[in-house]
Protein backbone atom coordinates (compact mmCIF):
# COMPACT_ATOMS: atom_id res chain seq x y z
CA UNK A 1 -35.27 -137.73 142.47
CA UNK A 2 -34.13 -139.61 145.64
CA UNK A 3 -34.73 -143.20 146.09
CA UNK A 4 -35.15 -144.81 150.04
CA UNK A 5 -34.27 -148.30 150.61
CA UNK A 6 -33.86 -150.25 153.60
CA UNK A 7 -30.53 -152.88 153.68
CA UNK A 8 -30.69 -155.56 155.67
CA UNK A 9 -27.20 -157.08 156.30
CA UNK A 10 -27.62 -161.19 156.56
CA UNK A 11 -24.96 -160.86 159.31
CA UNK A 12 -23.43 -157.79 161.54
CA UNK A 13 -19.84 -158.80 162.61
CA UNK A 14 -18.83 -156.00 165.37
CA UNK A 15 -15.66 -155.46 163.24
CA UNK A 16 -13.62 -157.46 160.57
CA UNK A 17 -10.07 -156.51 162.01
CA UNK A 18 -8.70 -157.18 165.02
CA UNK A 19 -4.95 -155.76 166.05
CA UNK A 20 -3.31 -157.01 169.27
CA UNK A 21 -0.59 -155.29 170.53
CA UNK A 22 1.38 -155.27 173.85
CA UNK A 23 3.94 -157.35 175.94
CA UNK A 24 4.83 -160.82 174.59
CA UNK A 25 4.80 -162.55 178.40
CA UNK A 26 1.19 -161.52 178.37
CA UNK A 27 -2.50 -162.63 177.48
CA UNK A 28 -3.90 -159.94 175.30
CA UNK A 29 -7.32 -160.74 174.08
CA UNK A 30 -9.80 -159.06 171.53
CA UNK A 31 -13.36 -160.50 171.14
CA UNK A 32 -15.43 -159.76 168.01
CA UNK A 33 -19.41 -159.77 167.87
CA UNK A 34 -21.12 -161.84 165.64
CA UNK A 35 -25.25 -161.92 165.37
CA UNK A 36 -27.50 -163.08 162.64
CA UNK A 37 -29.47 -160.36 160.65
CA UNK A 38 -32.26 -162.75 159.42
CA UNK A 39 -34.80 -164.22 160.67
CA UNK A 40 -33.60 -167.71 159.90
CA UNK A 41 -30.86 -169.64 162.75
CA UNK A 42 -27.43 -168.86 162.10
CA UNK A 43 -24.52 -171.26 162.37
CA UNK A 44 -20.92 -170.42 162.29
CA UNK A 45 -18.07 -173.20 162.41
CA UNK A 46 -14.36 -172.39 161.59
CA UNK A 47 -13.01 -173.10 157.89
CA UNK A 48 -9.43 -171.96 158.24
CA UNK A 49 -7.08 -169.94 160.85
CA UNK A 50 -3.30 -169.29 159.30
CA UNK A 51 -1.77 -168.01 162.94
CA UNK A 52 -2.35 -171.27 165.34
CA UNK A 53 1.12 -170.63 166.42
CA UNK A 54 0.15 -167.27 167.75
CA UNK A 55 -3.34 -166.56 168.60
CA UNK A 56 -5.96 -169.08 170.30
CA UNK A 57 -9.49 -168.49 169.39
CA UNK A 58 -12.97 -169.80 170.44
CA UNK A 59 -16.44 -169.11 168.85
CA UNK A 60 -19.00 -169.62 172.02
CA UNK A 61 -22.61 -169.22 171.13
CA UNK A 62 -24.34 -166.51 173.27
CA UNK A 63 -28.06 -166.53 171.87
CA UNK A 64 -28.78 -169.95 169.78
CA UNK A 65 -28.60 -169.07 166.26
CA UNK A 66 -28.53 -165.27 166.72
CA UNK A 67 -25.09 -164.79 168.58
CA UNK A 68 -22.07 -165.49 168.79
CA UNK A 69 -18.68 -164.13 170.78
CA UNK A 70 -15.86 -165.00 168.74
CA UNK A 71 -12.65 -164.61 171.33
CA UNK A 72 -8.73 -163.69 169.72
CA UNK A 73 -5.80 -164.28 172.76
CA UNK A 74 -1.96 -164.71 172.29
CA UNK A 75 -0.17 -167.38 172.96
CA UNK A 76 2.43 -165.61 175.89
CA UNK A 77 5.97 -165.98 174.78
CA UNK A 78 5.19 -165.45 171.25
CA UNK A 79 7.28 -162.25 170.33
CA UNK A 80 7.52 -160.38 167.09
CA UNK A 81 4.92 -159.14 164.42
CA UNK A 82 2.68 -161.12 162.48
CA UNK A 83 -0.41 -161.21 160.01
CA UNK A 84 -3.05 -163.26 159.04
CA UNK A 85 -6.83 -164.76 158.79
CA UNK A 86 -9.60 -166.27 160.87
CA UNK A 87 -11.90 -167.51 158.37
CA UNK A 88 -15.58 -168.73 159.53
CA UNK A 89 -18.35 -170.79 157.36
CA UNK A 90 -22.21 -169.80 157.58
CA UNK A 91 -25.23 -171.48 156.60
CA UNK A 92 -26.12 -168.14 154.68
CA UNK A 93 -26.00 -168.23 151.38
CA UNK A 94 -26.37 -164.80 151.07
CA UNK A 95 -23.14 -164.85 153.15
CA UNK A 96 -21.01 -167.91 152.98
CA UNK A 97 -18.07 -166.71 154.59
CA UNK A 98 -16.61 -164.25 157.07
CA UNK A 99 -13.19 -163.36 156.67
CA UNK A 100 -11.22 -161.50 159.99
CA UNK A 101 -8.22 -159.88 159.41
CA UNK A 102 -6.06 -160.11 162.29
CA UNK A 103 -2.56 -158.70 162.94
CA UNK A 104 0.19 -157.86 165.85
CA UNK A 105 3.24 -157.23 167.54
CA UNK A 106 4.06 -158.71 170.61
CA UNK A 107 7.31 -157.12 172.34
CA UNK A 108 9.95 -159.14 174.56
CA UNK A 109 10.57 -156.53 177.61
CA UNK A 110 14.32 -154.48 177.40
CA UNK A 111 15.81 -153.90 180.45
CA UNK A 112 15.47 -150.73 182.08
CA UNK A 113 12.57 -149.84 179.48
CA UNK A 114 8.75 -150.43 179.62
CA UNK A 115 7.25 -152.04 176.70
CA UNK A 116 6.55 -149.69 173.96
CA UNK A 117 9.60 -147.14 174.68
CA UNK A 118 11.88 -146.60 172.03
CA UNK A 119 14.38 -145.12 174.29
């Protein structure tokens, strides 16, 4: 016996974690896709971010209440690794919350050695 069903996801979120990676006297910058699955408006406003000392982010509506562009940048000068959360409230309840996992490593150039190079 084989049983067919069609899923439909309340929200599609392009991916749920982000890595950023590269030289710590640059801008590196990740953006995430975020549309609405339903028929009904979606609305997304930020509940919690853990790395403000980090990362800058900004959530710009693309399509009202369909989609959104949710955009991850360091902070230059920031060196080291790091983990943590970007967590965004819906008006779904079928989907309350979206969590995005976010880590990094930002490296302070060596002398003599590109980024990256362990020697």
């Amino acid at each position: 016996m084989a049983i067919k069903a069609f899923v439909k996801v309340p929200i599609r979120v392009s991916t749920r974690y982000v890595y950023l990676f590269g030289p710590a006297d640059r801008k590196i910058t990740r953006v995430i896709n975020i549309s609405a699955g339903l028929t009904k408006p979606l609305k997304i406003i930020p509940k919690s971010f853990d790395l403000a000392d980090r990362i800058s982010y900004s959530i710009k509506e693309t399509e009202q209440g369909r989609h959104y562009l949710v955009r991850l940048s360091s902070i230059p000068g920031t060196a080291g690794r790091f983990h943590g959360v970007l967590k965004l409230k819906t008006n779904y309840p079928e989907k309350p919350e979206i969590t995005i996992y976010i880590r990094g490593r930002f490296e302070k150039k060596r002398a003599g050695l590109p980024v990256g190079n362990a020697g």
